[in-house]
PDB file of N, CA and C in Angstrom:
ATOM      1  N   UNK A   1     -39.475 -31.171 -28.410  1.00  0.00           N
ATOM      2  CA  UNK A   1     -39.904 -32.396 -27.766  1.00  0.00           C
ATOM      3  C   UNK A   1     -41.108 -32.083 -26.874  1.00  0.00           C
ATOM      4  N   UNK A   2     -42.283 -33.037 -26.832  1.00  0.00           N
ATOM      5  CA  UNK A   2     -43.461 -32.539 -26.427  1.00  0.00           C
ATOM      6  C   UNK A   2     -43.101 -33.000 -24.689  1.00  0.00           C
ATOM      7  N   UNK A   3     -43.918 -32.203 -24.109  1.00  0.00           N
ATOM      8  CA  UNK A   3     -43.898 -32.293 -22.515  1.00  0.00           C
ATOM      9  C   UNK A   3     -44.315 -33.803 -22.262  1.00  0.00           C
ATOM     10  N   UNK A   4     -44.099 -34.796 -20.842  1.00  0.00           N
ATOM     11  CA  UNK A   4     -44.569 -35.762 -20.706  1.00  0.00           C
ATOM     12  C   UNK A   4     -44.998 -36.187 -19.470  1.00  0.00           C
ATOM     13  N   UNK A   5     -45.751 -36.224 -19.351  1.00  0.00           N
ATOM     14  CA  UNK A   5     -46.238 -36.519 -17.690  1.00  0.00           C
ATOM     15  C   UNK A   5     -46.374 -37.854 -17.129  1.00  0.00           C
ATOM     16  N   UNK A   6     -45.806 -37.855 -16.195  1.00  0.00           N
ATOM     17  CA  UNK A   6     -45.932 -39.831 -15.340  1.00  0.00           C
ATOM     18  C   UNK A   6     -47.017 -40.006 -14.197  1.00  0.00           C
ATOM     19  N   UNK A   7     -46.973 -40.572 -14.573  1.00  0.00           N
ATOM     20  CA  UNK A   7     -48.450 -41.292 -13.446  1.00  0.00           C
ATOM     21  C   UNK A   7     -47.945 -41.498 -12.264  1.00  0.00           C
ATOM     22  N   UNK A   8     -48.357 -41.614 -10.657  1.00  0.00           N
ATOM     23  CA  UNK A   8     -47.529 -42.198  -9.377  1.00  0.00           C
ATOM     24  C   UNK A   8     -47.630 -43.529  -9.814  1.00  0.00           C
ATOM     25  N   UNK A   9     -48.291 -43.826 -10.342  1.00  0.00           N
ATOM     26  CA  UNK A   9     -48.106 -45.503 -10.493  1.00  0.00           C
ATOM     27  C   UNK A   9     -46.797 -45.737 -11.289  1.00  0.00           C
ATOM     28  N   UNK A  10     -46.699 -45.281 -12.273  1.00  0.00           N
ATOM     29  CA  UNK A  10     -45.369 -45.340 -13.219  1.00  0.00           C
ATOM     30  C   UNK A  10     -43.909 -45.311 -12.535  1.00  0.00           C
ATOM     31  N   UNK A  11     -44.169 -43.816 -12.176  1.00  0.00           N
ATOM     32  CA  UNK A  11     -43.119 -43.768 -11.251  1.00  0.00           C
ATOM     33  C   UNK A  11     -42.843 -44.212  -9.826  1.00  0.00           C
ATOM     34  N   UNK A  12     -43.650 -44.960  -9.207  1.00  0.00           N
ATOM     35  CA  UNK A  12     -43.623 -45.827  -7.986  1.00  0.00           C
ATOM     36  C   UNK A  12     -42.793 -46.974  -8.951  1.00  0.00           C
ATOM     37  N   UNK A  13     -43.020 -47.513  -9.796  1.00  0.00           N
ATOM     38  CA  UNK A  13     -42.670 -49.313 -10.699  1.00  0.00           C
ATOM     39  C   UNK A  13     -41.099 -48.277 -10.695  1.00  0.00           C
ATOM     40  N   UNK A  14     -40.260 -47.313 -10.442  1.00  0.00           N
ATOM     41  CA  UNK A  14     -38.881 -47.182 -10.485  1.00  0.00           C
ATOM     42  C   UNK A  14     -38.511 -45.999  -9.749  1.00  0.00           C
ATOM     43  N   UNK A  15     -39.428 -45.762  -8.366  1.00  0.00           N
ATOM     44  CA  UNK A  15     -38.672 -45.212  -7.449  1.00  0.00           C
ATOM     45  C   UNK A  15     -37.859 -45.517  -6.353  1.00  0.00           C
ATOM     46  N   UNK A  16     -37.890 -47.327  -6.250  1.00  0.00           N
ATOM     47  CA  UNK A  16     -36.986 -47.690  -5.485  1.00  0.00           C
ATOM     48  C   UNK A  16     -35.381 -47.760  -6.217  1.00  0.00           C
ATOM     49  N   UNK A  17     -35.146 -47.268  -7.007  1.00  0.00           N
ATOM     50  CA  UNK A  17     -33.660 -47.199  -7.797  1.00  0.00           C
ATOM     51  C   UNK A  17     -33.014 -46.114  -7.383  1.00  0.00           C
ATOM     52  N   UNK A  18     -33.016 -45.074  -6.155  1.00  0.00           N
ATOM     53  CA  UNK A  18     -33.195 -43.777  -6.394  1.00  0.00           C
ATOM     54  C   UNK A  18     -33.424 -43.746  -4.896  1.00  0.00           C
ATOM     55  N   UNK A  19     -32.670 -42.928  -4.172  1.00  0.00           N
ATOM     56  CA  UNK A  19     -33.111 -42.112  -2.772  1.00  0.00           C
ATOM     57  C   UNK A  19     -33.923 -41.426  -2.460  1.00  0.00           C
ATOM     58  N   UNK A  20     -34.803 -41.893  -1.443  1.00  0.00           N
ATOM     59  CA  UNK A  20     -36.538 -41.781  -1.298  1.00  0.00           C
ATOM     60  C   UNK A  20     -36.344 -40.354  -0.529  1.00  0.00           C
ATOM     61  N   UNK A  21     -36.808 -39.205  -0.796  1.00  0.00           N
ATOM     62  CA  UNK A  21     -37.575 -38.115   0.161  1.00  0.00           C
ATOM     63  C   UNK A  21     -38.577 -38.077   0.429  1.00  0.00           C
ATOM     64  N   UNK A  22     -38.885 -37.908   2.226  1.00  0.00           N
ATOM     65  CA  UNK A  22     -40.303 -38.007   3.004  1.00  0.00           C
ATOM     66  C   UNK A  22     -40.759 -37.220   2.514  1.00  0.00           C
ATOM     67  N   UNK A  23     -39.958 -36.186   2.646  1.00  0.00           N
ATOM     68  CA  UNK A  23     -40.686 -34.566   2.020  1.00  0.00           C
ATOM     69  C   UNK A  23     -41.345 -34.921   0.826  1.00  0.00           C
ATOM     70  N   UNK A  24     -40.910 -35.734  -0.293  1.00  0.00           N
ATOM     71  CA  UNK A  24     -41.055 -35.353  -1.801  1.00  0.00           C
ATOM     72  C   UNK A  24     -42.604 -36.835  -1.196  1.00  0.00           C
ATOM     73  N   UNK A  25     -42.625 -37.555  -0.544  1.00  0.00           N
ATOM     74  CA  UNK A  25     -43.419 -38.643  -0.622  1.00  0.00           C
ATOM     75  C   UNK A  25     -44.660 -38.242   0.129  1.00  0.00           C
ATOM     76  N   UNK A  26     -44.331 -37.323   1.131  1.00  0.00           N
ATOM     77  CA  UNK A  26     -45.485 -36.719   1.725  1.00  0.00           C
ATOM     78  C   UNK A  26     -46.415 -35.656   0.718  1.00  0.00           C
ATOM     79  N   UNK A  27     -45.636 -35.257  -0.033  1.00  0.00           N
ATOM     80  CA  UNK A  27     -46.273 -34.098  -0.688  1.00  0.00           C
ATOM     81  C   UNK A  27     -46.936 -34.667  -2.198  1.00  0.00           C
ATOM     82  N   UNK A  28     -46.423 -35.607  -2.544  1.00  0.00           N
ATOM     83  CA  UNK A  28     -46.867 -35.940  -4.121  1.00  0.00           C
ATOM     84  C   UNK A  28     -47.067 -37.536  -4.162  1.00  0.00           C
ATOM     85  N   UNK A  29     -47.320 -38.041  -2.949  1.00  0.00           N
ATOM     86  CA  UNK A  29     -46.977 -39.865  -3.007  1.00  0.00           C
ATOM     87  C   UNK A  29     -45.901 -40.616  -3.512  1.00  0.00           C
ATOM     88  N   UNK A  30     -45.341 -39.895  -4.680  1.00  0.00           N
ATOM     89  CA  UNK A  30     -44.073 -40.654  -4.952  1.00  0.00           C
ATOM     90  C   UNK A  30     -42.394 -40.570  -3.771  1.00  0.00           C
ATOM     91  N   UNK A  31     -41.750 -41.151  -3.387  1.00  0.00           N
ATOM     92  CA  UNK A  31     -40.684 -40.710  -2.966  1.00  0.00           C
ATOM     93  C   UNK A  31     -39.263 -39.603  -3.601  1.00  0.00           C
ATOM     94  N   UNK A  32     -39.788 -40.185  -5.056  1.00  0.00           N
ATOM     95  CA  UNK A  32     -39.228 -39.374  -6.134  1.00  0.00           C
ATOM     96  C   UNK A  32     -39.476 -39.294  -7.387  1.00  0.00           C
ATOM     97  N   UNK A  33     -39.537 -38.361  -7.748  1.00  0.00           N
ATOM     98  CA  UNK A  33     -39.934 -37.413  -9.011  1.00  0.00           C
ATOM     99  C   UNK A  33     -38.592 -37.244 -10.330  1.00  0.00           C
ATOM    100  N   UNK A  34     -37.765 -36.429 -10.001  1.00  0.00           N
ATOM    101  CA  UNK A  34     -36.723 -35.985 -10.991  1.00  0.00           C
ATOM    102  C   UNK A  34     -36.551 -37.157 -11.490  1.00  0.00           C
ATOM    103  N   UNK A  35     -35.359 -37.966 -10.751  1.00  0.00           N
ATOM    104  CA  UNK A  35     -34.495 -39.182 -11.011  1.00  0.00           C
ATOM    105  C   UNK A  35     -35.489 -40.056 -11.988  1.00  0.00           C
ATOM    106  N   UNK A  36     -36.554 -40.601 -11.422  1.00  0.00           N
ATOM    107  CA  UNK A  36     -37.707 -41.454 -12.077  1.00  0.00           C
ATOM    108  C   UNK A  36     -37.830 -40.890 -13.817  1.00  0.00           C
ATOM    109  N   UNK A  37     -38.574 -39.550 -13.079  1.00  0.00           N
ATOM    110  CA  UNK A  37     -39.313 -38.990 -14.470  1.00  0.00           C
ATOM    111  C   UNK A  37     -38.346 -38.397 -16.050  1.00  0.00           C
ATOM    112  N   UNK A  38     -37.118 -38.695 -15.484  1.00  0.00           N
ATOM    113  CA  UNK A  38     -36.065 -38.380 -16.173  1.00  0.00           C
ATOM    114  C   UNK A  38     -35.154 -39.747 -16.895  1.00  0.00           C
ATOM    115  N   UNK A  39     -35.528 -40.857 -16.042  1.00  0.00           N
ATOM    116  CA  UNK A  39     -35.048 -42.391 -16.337  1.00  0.00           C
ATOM    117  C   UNK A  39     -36.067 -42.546 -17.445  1.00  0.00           C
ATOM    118  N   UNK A  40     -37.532 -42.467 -17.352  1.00  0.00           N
ATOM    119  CA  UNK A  40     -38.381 -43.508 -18.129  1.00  0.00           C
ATOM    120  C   UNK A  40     -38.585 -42.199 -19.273  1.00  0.00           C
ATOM    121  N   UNK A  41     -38.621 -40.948 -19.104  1.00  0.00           N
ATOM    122  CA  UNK A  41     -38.229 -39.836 -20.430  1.00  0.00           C
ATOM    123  C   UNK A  41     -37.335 -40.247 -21.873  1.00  0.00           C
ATOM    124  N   UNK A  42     -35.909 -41.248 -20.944  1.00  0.00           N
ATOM    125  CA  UNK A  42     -35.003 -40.899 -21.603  1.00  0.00           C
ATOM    126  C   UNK A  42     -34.718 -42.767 -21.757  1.00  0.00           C
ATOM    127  N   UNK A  43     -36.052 -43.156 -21.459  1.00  0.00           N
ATOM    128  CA  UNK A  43     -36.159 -45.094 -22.462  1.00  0.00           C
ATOM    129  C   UNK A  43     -35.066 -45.301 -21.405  1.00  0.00           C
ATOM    130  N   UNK A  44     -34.898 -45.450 -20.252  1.00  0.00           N
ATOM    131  CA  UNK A  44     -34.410 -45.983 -19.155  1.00  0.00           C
ATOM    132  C   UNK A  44     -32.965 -45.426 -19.241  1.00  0.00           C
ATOM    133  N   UNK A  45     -32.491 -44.777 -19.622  1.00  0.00           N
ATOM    134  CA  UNK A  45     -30.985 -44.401 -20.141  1.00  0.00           C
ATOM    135  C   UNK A  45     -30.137 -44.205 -19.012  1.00  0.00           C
ATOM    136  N   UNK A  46     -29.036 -43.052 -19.217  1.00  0.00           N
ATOM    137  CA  UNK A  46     -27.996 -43.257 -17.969  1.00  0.00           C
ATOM    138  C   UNK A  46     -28.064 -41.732 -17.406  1.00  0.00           C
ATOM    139  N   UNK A  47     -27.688 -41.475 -16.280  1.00  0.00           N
ATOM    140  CA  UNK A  47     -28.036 -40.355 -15.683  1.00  0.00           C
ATOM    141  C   UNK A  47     -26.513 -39.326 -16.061  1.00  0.00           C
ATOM    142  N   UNK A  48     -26.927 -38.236 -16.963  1.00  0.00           N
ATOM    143  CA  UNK A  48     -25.517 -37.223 -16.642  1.00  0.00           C
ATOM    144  C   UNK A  48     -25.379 -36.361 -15.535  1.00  0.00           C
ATOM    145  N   UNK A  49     -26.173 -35.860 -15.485  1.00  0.00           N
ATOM    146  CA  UNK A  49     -26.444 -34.321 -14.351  1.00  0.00           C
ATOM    147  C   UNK A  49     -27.487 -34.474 -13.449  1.00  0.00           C
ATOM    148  N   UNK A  50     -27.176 -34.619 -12.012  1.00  0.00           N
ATOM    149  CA  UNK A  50     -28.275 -34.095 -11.381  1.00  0.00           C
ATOM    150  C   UNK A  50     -28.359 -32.982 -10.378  1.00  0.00           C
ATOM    151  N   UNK A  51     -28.996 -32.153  -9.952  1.00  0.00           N
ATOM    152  CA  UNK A  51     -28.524 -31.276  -8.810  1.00  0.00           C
ATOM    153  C   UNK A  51     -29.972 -30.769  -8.171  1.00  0.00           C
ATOM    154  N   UNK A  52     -29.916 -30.346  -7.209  1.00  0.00           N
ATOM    155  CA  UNK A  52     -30.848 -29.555  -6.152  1.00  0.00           C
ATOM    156  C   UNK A  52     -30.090 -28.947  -5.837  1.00  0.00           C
ATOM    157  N   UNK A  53     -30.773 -27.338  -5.999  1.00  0.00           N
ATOM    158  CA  UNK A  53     -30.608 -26.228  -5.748  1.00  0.00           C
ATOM    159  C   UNK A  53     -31.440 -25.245  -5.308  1.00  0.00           C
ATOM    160  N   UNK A  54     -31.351 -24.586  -4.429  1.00  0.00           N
ATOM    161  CA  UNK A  54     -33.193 -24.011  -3.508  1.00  0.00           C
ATOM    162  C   UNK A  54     -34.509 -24.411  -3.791  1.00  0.00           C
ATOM    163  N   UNK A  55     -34.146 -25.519  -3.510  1.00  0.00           N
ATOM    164  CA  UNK A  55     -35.572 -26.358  -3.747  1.00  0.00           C
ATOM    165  C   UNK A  55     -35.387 -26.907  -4.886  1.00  0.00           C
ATOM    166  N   UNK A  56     -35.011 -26.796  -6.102  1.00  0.00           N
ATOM    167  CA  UNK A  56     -35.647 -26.986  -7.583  1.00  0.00           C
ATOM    168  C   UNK A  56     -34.535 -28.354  -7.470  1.00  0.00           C
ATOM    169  N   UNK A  57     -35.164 -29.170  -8.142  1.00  0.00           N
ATOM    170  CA  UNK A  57     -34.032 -30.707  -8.410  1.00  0.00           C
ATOM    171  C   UNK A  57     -34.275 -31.077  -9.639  1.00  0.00           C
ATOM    172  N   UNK A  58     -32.738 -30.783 -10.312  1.00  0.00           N
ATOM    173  CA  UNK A  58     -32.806 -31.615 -11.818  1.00  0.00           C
ATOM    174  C   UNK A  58     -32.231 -32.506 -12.442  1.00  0.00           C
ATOM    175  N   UNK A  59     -32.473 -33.363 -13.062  1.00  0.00           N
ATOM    176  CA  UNK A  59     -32.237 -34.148 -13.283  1.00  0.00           C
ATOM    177  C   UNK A  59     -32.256 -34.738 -15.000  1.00  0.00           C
ATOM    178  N   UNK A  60     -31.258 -34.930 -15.367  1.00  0.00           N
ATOM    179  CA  UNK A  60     -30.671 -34.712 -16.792  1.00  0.00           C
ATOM    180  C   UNK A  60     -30.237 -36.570 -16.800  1.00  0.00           C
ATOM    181  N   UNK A  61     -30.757 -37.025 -18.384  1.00  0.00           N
ATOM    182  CA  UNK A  61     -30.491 -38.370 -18.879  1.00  0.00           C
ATOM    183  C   UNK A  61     -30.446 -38.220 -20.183  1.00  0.00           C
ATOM    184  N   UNK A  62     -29.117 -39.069 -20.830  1.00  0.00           N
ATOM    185  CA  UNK A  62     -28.654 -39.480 -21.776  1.00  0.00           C
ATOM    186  C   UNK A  62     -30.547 -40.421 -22.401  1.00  0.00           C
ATOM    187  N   UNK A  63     -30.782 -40.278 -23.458  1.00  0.00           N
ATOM    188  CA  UNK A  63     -31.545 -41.344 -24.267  1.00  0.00           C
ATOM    189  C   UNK A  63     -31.370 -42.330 -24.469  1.00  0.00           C
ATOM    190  N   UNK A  64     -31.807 -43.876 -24.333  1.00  0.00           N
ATOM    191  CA  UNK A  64     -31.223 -44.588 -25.060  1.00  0.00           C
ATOM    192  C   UNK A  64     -31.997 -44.802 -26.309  1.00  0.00           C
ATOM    193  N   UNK A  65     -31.313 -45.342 -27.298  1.00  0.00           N
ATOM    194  CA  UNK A  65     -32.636 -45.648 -28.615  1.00  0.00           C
ATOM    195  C   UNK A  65     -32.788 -46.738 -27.918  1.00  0.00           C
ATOM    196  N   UNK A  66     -34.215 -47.153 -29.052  1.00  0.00           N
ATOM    197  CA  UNK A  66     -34.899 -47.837 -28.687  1.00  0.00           C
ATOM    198  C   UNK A  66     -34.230 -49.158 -29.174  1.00  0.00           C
ATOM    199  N   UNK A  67     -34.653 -50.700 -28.542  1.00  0.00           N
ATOM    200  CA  UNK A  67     -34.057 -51.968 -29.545  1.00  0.00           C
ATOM    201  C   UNK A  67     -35.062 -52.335 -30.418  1.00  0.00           C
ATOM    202  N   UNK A  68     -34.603 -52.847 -31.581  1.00  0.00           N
ATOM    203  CA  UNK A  68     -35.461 -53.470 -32.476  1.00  0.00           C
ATOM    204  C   UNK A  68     -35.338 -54.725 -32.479  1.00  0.00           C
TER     205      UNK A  68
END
């Protein structure tokens, strides 16, 4: 699966779904990164796993297909 990168704009349109860090908003403009970039990855899907651990935060989503 090819790498995918989000825009702050992208991920601003669904970082209020999601608990904002100053830290993470001071440093990159978004409030959040993982949760977001892992929702719109995975076609808005459902969250299985997330964790922060010395620093690193991950964040794991189910796919949804797409509707036709």
């Amino acid at each position: 699966m090819p790498v995918k990168f989000y825009s702050a704009d992208e991920l601003k349109a669904v970082e209020n779904i999601y608990p904002i860090s100053n830290f993470v908003k001071k440093t990159v403009v978004v409030g959040s990164v993982a949760r977001p970039s892992a929702y719109l990855g995975s076609n808005r899907g459902k969250e299985i796993y997330y964790t922060i651990n010395d620093g690193v935060t991950l964040a794991v989503y189910r796919k949804e297909e797409k509707s036709q």
